[in-house]
Each structure stands twice: as C-alpha cells, then as structure tokens.
C-alpha atoms as a PDB file:
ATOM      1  CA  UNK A   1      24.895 -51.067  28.416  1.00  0.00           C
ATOM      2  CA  UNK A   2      22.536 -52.095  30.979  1.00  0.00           C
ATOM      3  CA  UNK A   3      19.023 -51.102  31.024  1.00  0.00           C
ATOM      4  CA  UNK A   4      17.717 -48.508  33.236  1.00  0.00           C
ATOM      5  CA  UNK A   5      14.310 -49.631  35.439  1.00  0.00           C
ATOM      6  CA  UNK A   6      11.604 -46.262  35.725  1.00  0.00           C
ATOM      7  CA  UNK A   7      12.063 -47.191  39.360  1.00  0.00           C
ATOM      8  CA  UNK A   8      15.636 -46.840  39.305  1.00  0.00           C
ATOM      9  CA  UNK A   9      15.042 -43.491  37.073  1.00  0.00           C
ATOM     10  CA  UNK A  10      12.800 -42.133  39.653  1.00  0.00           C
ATOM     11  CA  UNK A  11      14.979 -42.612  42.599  1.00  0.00           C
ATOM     12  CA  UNK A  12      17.829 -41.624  41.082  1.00  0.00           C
ATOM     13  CA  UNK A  13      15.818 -38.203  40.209  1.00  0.00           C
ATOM     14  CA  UNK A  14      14.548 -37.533  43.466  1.00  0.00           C
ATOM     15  CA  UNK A  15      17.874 -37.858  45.002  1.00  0.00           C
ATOM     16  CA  UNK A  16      19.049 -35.734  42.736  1.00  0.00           C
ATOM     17  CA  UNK A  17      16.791 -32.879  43.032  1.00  0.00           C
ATOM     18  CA  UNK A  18      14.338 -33.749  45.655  1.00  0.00           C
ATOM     19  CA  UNK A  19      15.980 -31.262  47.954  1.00  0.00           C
ATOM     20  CA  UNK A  20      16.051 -28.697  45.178  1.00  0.00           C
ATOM     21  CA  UNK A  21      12.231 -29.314  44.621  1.00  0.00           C
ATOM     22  CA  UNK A  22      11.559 -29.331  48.034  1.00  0.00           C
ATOM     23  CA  UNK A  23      13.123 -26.374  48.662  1.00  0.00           C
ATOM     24  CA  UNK A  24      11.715 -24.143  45.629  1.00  0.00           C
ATOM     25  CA  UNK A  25       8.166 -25.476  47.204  1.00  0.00           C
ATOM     26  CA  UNK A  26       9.208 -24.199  50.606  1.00  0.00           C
ATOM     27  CA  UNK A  27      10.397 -20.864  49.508  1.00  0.00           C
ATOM     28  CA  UNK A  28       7.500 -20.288  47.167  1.00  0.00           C
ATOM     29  CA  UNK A  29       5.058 -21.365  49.954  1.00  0.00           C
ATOM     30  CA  UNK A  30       6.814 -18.679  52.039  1.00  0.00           C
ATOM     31  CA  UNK A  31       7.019 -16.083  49.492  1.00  0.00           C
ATOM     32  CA  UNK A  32       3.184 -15.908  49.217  1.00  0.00           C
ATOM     33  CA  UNK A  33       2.469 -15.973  52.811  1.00  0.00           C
ATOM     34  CA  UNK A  34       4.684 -12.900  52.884  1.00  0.00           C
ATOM     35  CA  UNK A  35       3.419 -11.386  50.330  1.00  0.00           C
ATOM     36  CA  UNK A  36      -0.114 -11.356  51.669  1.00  0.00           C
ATOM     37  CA  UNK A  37       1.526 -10.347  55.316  1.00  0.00           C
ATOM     38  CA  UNK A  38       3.235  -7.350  53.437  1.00  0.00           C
ATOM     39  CA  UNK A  39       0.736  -6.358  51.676  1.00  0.00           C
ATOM     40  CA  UNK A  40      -2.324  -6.107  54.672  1.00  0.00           C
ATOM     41  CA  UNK A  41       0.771  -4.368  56.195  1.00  0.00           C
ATOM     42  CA  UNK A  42       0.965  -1.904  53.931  1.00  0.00           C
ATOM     43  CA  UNK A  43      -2.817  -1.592  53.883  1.00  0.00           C
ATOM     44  CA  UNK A  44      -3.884  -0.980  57.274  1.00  0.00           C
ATOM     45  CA  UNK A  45      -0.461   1.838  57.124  1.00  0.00           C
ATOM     46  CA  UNK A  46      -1.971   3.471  54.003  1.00  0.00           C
ATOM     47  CA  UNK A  47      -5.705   3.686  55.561  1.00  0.00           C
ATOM     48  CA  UNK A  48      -4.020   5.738  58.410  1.00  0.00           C
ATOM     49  CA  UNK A  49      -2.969   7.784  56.103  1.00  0.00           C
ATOM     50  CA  UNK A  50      -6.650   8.697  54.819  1.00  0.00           C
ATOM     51  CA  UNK A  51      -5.104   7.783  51.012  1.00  0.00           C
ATOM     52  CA  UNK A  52      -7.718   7.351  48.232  1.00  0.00           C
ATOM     53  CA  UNK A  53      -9.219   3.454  48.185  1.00  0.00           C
ATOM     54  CA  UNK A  54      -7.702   3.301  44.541  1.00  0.00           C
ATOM     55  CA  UNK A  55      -4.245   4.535  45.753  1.00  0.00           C
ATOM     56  CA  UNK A  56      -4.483   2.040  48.408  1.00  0.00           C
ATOM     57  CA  UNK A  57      -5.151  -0.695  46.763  1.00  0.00           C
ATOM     58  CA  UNK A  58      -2.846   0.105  43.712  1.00  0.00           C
ATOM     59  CA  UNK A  59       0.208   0.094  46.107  1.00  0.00           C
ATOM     60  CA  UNK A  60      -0.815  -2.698  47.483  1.00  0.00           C
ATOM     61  CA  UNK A  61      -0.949  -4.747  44.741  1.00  0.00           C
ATOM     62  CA  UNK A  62       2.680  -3.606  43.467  1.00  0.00           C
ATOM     63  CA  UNK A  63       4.102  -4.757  46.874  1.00  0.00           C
ATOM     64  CA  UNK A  64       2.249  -8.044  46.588  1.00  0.00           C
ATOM     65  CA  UNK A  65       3.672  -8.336  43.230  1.00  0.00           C
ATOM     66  CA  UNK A  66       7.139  -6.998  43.983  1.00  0.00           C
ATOM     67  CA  UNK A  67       7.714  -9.691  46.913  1.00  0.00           C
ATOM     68  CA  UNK A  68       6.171 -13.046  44.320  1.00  0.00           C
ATOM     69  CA  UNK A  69       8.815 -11.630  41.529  1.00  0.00           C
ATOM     70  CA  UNK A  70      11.646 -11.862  44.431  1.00  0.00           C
ATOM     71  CA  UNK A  71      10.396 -15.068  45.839  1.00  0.00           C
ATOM     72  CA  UNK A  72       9.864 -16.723  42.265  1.00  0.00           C
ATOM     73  CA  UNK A  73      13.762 -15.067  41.215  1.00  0.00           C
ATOM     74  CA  UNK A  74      15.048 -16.714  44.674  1.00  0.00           C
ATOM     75  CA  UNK A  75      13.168 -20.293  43.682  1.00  0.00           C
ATOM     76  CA  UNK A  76      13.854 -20.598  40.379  1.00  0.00           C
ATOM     77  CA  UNK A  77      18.024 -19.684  41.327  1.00  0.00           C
ATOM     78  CA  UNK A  78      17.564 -22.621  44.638  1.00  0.00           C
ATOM     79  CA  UNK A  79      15.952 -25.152  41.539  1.00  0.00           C
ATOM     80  CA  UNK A  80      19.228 -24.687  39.489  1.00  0.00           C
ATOM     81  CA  UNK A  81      17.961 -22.316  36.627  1.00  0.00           C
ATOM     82  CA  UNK A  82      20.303 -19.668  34.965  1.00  0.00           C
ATOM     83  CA  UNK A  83      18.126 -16.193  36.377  1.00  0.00           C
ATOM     84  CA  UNK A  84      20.009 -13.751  34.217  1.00  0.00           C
ATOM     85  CA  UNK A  85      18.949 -15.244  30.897  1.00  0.00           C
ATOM     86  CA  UNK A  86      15.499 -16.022  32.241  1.00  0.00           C
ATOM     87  CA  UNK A  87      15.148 -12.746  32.812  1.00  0.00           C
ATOM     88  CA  UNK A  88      16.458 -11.765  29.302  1.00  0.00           C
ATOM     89  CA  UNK A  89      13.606 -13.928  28.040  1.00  0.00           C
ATOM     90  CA  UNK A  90      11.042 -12.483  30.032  1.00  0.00           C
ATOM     91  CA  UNK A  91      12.152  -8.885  28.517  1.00  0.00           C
ATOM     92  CA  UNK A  92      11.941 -10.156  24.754  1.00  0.00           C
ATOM     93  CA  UNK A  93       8.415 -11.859  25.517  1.00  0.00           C
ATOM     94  CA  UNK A  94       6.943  -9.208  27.240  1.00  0.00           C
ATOM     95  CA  UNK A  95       7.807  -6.902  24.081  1.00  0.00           C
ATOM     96  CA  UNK A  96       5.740  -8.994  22.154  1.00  0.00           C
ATOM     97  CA  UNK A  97       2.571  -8.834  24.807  1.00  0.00           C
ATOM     98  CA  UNK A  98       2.606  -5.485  25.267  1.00  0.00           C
ATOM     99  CA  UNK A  99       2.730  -5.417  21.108  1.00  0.00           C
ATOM    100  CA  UNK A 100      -0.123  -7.610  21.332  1.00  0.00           C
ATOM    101  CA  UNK A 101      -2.065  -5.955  24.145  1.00  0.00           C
ATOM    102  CA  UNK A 102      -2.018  -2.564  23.432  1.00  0.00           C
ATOM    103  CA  UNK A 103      -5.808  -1.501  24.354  1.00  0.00           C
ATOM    104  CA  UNK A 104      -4.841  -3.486  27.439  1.00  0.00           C
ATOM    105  CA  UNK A 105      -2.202  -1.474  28.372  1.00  0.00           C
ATOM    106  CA  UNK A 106      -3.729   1.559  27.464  1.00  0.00           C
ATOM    107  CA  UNK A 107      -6.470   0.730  30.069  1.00  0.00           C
ATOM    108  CA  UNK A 108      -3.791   0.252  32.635  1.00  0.00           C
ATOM    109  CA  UNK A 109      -1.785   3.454  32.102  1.00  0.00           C
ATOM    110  CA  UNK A 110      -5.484   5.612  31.976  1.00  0.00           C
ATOM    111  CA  UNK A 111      -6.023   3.798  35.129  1.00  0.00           C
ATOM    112  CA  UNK A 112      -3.042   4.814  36.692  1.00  0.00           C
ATOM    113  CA  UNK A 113      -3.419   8.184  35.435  1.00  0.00           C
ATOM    114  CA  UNK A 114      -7.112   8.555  36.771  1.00  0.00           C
ATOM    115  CA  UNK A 115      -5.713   6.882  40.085  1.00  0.00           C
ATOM    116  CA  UNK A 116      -2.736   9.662  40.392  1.00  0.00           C
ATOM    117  CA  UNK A 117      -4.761  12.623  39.218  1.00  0.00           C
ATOM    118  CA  UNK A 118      -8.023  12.262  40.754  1.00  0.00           C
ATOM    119  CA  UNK A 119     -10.627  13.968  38.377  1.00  0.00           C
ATOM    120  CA  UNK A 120     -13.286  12.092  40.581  1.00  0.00           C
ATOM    121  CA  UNK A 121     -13.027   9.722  43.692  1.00  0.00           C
ATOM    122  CA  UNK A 122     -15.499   6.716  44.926  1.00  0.00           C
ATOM    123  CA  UNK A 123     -18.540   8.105  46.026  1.00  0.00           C
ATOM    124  CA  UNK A 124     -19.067  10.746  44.009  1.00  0.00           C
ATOM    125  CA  UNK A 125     -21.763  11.234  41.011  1.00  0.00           C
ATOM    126  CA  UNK A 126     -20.558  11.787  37.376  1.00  0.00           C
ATOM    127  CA  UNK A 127     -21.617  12.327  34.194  1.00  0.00           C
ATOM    128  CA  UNK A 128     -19.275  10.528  31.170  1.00  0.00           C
ATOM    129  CA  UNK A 129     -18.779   9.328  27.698  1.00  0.00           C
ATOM    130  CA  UNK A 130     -22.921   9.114  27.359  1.00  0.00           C
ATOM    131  CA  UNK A 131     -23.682   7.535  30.717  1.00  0.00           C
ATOM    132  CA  UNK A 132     -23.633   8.772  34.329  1.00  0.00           C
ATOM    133  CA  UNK A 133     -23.615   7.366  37.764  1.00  0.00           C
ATOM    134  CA  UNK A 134     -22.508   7.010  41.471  1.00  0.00           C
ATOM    135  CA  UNK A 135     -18.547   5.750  40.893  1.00  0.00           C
ATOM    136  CA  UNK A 136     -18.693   2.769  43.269  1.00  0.00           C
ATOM    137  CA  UNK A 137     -14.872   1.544  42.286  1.00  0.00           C
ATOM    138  CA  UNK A 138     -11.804   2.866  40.664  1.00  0.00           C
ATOM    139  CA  UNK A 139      -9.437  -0.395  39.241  1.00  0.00           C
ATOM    140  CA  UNK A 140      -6.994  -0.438  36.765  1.00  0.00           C
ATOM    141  CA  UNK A 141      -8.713  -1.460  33.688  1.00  0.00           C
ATOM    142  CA  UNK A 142     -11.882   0.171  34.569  1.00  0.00           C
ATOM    143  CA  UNK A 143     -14.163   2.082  36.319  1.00  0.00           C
ATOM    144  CA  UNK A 144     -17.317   1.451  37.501  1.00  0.00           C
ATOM    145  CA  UNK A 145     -20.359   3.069  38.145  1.00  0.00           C
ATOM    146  CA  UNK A 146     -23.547   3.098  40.066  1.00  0.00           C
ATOM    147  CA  UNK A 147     -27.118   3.487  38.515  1.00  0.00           C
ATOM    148  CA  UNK A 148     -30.416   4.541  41.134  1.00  0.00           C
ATOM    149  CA  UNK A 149     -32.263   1.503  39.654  1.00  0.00           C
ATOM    150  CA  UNK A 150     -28.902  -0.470  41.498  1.00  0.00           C
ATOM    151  CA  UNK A 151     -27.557  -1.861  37.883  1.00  0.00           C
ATOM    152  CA  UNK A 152     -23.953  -0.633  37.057  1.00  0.00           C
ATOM    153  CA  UNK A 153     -21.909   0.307  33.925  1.00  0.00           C
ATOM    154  CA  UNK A 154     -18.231  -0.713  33.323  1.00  0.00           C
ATOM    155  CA  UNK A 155     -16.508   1.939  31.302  1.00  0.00           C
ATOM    156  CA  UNK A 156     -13.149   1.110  29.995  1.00  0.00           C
ATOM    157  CA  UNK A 157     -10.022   3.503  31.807  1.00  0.00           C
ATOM    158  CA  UNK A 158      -9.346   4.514  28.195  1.00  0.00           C
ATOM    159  CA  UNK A 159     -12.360   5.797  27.151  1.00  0.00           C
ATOM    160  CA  UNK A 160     -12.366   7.982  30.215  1.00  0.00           C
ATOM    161  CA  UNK A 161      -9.098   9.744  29.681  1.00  0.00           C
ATOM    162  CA  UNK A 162      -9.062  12.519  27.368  1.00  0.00           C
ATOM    163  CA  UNK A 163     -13.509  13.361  27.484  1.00  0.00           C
ATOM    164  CA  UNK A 164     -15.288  15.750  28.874  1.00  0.00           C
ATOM    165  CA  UNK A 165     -16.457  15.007  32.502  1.00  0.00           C
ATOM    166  CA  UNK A 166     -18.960  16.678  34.731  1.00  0.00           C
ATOM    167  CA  UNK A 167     -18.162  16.067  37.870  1.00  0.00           C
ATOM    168  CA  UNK A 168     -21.320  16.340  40.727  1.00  0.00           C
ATOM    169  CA  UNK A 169     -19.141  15.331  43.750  1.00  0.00           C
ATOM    170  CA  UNK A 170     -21.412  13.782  46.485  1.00  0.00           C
ATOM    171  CA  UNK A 171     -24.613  15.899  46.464  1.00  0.00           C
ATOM    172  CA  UNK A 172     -26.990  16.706  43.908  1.00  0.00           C
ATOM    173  CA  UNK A 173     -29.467  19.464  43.199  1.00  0.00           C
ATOM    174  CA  UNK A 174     -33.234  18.509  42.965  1.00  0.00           C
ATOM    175  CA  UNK A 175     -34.959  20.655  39.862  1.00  0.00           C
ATOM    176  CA  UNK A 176     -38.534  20.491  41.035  1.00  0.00           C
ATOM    177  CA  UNK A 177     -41.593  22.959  40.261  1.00  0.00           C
ATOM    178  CA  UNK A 178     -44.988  23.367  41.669  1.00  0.00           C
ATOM    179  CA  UNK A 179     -47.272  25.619  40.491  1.00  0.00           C
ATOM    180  CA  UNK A 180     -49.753  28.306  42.078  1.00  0.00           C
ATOM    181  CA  UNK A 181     -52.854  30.467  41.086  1.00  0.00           C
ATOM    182  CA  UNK A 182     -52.601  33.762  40.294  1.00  0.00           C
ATOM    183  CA  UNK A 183     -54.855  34.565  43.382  1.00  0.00           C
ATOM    184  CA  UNK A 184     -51.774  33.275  45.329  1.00  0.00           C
ATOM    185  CA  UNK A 185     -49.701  35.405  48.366  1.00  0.00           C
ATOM    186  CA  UNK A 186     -46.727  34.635  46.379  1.00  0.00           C
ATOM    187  CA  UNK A 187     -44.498  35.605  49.516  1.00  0.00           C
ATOM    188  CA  UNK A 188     -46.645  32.865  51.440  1.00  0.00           C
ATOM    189  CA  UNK A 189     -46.179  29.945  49.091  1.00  0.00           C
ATOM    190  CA  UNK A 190     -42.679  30.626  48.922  1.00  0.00           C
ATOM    191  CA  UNK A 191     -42.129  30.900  52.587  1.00  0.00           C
ATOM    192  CA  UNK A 192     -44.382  27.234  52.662  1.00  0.00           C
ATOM    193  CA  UNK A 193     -42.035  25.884  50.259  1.00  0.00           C
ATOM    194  CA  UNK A 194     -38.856  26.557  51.930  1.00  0.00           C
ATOM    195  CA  UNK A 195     -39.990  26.052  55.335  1.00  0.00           C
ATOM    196  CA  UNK A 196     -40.873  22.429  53.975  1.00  0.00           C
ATOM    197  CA  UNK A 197     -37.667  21.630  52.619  1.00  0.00           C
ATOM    198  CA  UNK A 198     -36.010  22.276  55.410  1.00  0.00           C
ATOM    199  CA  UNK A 199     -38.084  19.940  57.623  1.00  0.00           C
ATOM    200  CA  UNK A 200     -37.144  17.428  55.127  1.00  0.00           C
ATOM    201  CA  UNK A 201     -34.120  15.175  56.706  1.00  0.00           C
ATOM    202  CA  UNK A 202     -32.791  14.351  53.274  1.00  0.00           C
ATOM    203  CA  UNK A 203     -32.637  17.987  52.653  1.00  0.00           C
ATOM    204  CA  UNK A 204     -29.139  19.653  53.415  1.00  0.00           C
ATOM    205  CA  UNK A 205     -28.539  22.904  55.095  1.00  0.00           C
ATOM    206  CA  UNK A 206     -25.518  24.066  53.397  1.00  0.00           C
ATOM    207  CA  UNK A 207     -25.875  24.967  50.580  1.00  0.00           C
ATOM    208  CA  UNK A 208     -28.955  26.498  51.552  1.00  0.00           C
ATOM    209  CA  UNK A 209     -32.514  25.327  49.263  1.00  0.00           C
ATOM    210  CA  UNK A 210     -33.015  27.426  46.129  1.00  0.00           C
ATOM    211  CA  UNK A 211     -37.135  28.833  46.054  1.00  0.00           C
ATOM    212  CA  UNK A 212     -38.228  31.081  43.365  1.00  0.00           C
ATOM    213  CA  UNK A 213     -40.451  31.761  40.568  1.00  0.00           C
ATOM    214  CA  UNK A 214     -39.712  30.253  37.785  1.00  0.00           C
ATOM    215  CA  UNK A 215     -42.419  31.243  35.040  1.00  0.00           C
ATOM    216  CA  UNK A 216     -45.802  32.619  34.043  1.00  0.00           C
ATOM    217  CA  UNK A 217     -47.816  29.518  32.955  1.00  0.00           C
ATOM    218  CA  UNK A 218     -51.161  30.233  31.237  1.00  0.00           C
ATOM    219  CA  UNK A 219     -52.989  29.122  34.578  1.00  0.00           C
ATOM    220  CA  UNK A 220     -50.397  29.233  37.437  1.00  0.00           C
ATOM    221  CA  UNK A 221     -47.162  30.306  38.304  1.00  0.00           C
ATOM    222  CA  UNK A 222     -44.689  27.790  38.594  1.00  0.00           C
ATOM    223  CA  UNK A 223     -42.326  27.926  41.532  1.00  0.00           C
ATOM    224  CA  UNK A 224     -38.689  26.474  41.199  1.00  0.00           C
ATOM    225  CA  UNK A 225     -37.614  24.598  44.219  1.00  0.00           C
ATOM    226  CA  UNK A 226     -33.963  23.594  44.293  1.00  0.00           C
ATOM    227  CA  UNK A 227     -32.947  21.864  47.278  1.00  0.00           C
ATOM    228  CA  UNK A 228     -29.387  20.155  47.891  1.00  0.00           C
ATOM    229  CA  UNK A 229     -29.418  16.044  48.996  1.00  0.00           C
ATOM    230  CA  UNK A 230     -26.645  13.876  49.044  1.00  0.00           C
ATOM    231  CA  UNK A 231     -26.243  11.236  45.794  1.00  0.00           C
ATOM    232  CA  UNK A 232     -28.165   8.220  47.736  1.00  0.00           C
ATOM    233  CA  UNK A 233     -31.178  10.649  48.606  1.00  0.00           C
ATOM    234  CA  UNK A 234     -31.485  11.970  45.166  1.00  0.00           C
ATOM    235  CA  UNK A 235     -34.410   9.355  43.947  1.00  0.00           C
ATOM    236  CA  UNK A 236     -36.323   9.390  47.521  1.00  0.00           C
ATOM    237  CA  UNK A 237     -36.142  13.090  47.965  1.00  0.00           C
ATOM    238  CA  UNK A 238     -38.418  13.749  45.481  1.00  0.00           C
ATOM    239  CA  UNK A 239     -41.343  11.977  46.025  1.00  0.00           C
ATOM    240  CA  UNK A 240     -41.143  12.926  50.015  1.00  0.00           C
ATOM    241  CA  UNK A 241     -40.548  16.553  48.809  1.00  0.00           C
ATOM    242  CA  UNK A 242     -43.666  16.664  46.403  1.00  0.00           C
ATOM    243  CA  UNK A 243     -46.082  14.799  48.955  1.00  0.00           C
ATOM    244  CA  UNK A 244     -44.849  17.101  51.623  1.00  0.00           C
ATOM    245  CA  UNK A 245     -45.352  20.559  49.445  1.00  0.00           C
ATOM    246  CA  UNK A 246     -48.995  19.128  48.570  1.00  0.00           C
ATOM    247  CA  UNK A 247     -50.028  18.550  51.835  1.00  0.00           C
ATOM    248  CA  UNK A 248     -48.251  22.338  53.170  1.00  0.00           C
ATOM    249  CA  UNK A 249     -50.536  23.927  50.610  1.00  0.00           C
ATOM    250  CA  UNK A 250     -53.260  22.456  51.466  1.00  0.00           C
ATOM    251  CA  UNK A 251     -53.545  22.871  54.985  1.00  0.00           C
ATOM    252  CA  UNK A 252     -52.423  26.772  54.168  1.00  0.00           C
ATOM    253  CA  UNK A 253     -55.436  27.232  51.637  1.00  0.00           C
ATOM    254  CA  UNK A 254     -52.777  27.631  49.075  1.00  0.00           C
ATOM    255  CA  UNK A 255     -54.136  26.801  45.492  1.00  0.00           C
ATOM    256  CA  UNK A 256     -52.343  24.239  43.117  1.00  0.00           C
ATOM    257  CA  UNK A 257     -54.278  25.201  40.002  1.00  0.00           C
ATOM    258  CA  UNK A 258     -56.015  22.739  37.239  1.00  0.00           C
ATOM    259  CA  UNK A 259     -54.805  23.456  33.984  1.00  0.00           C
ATOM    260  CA  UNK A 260     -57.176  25.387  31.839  1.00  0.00           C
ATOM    261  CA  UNK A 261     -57.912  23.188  29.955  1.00  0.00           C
ATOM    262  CA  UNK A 262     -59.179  20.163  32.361  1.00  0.00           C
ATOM    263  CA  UNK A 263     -61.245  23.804  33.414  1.00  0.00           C
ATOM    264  CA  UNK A 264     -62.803  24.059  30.494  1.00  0.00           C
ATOM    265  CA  UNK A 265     -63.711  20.593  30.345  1.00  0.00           C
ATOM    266  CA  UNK A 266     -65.186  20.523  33.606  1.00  0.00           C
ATOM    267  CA  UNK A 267     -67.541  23.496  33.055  1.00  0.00           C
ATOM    268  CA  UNK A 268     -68.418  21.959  29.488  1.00  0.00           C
ATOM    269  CA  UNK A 269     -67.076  25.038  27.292  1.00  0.00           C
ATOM    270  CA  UNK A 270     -65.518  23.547  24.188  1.00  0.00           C
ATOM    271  CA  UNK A 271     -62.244  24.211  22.618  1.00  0.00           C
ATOM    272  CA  UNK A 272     -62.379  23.812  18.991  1.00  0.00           C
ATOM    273  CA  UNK A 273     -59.945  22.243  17.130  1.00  0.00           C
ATOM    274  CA  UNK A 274     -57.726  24.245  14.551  1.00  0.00           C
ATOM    275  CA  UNK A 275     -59.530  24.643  11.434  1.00  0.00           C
ATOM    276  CA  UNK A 276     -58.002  25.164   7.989  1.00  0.00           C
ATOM    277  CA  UNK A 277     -59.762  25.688   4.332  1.00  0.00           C
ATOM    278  CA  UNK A 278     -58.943  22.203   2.364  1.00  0.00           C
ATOM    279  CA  UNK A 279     -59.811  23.075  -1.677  1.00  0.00           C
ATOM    280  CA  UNK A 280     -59.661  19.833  -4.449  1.00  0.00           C
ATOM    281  CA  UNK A 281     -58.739  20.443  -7.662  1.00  0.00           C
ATOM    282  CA  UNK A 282     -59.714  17.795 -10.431  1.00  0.00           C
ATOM    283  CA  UNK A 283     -57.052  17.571 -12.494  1.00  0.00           C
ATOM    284  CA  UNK A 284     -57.749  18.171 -16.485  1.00  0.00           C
END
C-alpha cells in the first residue's frame, strides 16, 4: 500500500470539506451579525413600548440567543453532523448541569420571577435581606444596589425571593428635629420651619413637608420636620435643610436652646455625681 504524504492528506481534506468549512464559517459569521441586528431591533421596539429596562433586556437576550441556536443547528447540519442526535446529547448533558448548578438556576428562575412580577424597579430605594440601597440594575443572577457613599452590594436573585422587602419607591422622608425654648411662639417657629423647607429646591411639594412637635425635652421642645426629597437628594438635603433652619431662627430671634447642662456649666453651678453608701465587711 503506498504511503500517504501530510501534504497529500491535507489537500485531499480540504477538498473534501473545505466548502463545508467554509460554509459553516460563513453562516456562523452571518448568524451573529443577525443576531445582534435582531436583537437592537427588538430593543429600540421594546423602549417604545416604555417596558421595564430588565424586561427589555431579558427579551433581548432570548432573541439573541434564539437566532445563535438556529444559526449553530443550520452550521453544524451544512458541516455534515447528524442534528437530531446532537440534540439528544445536548438534552442528557444539560440534565446533568442543571443537577450540578442548582443555586445557579435558582438565581435565574428568582430573576425571572423578580423581572415578571416587579416588587421593585431600577431607581427606586429598598430595604432587604440586612442591607438597603438605590437598585441601580435588575439581571438575572442578581441584583444590585446603590449605597450614598457610591459603593454597591450584589445580592443574589435567590436570596431576594421569598423575604420581607420594604419598598421606598423613588423619594424618601427626611426625620429631622430642631429644638426650641420654652419662651418660643411655637406657631412662629413652626411657620419658619415650613416656610424654609419649601424654599429648599430639593424639597418636594407633593407630598406636602410634615412640621410638628415632637416632644418635651428637659430644656426645649423639639420640633419634627419631615420633608419629602427624591432618593439622590436624601444625603444633601439634610445638611442644606439644618444650615437653612439655623440661619431662619436666627434672623427671627427664635431661640435654639443649650442643653441644661452646658447651662449649668457655664454659670459654674455644679451637678453632683450620684452618690451611694459603699460598707466593707472584714470577713471572720
């Protein structure tokens, strides 16, 4: 039997199935250009339809997918290979994954169930699992969120599904107290207090600011101020609010007390410390 040259191999080879190669190449090259045509398709028709970013980019992802499966099936059939059993195959192994992967796939269907149900959407400020934030993205395995000091916490889809949530939506209340003397025209400070919130831009209208008394201290009465802001004006808002209230009062003669005892200390009175009758008894 004569021998057969690697050159000889080789050409016979690519006359063989050059063309088949070739033309797997071609159809794969094809298949992903169309899948990333479909799928910005599909995009810019879903953002007409004012659909949730997750939902958006969920669906398109599937069609992306959908269109590489066909264009793989159609490559794989033009290079010669038996589809049917292939696909058989494909079943049986991804049995075993999804065996294997379980807490994988149990992040996917949580994602898919957060997608479809919508207990919160991006944007919005929640409270979860221990650890709260802005939600700045919504994927399949997880979700992310937002912290004010601009770090950000990955929660697994899984450990969302099934806890309590509290939902804030986009705006937050401010809990912030000031306190007055007893001397004080209460109606005046309050009308001060609201009257500054309102100039405050961060401040919404609707729902309207919440003013009120909120206790009897032992030197001043502390007024409650409760003012709406959206999620990204929640840090600033407070500082501008408490400069701005400061500088109201003043200007209206309205007293922000001392506690009693930086009073005291001022004026020199002492305040003894709590005394208590210590005996020793030697034992026998």
């Amino acid at each position: 039997m004569p021998a057969v040259s690697v050159k000889d191999l080789t050409t016979d080879l690519l006359i063989r199935y050059g063309f088949q190669i070739l033309g797997a190449l071609v159809i794969l090259g094809v298949g992903l250009l169309l899948a990333r045509w479909v799928g910005n398709l599909m995009g810019q028709w879903l953002e007409r339809r004012n659909l949730e970013p997750p939902v958006r980019s969920l669906m398109v992802r599937t069609v992306r997918v959908v269109v590489l499966i066909f264009t793989l099936v159609v490559a794989l059939d033009k290079f010669g290979f038996q589809v049917a059993p292939l696909v058989a195959g494909i079943g049986v192994a991804g049995l075993g994954l999804g065996i294997a992967l379980q807490g994988v796939l149990g992040n996917v269907v949580a994602g898919l169930s957060i997608i479809l149900t919508k207990p919160f959407r991006v944007g919005e400020w929640i409270s979860i699992v221990g650890v709260y934030g802005q939600v700045s993205g919504i994927e399949l395995f997880s979700t992310t969120l937002l912290h004010p000091d601009q770090s950000r916490v990955v929660i697994p889809n899984r450990k969302i599904v099934g806890e309590i949530l509290h939902n804030y939506g986009t705006v937050r209340q401010l809990d912030l107290t000031v306190g007055v003397g007893y001397g004080t025209d209460l109606p005046k400070a309050l009308a001060a207090a609201r009257e500054t919130l309102l100039a405050n831009p961060r401040v919404l209208k609707t729902p309207a600011p919440v003013v009120g008394i909120a206790s009897l201290g032992d030197s001043a009465i502390t007024l409650t101020l409760g003012p709406w802001v959206a999620v990204p004006d929640y840090a600033p808002a407070q500082g501008e609010i408490y400069e701005a209230v400061v500088e109201r009062f003043r200007a209206a003669g309205i007293e922000i007390p001392f506690p009693v005892v930086e009073r005291f200390r001022a004026a020199g009175i002492e305040i003894p410390f709590p005394r208590r009758e210590v005996r020793l008894i030697e034992a026998a």
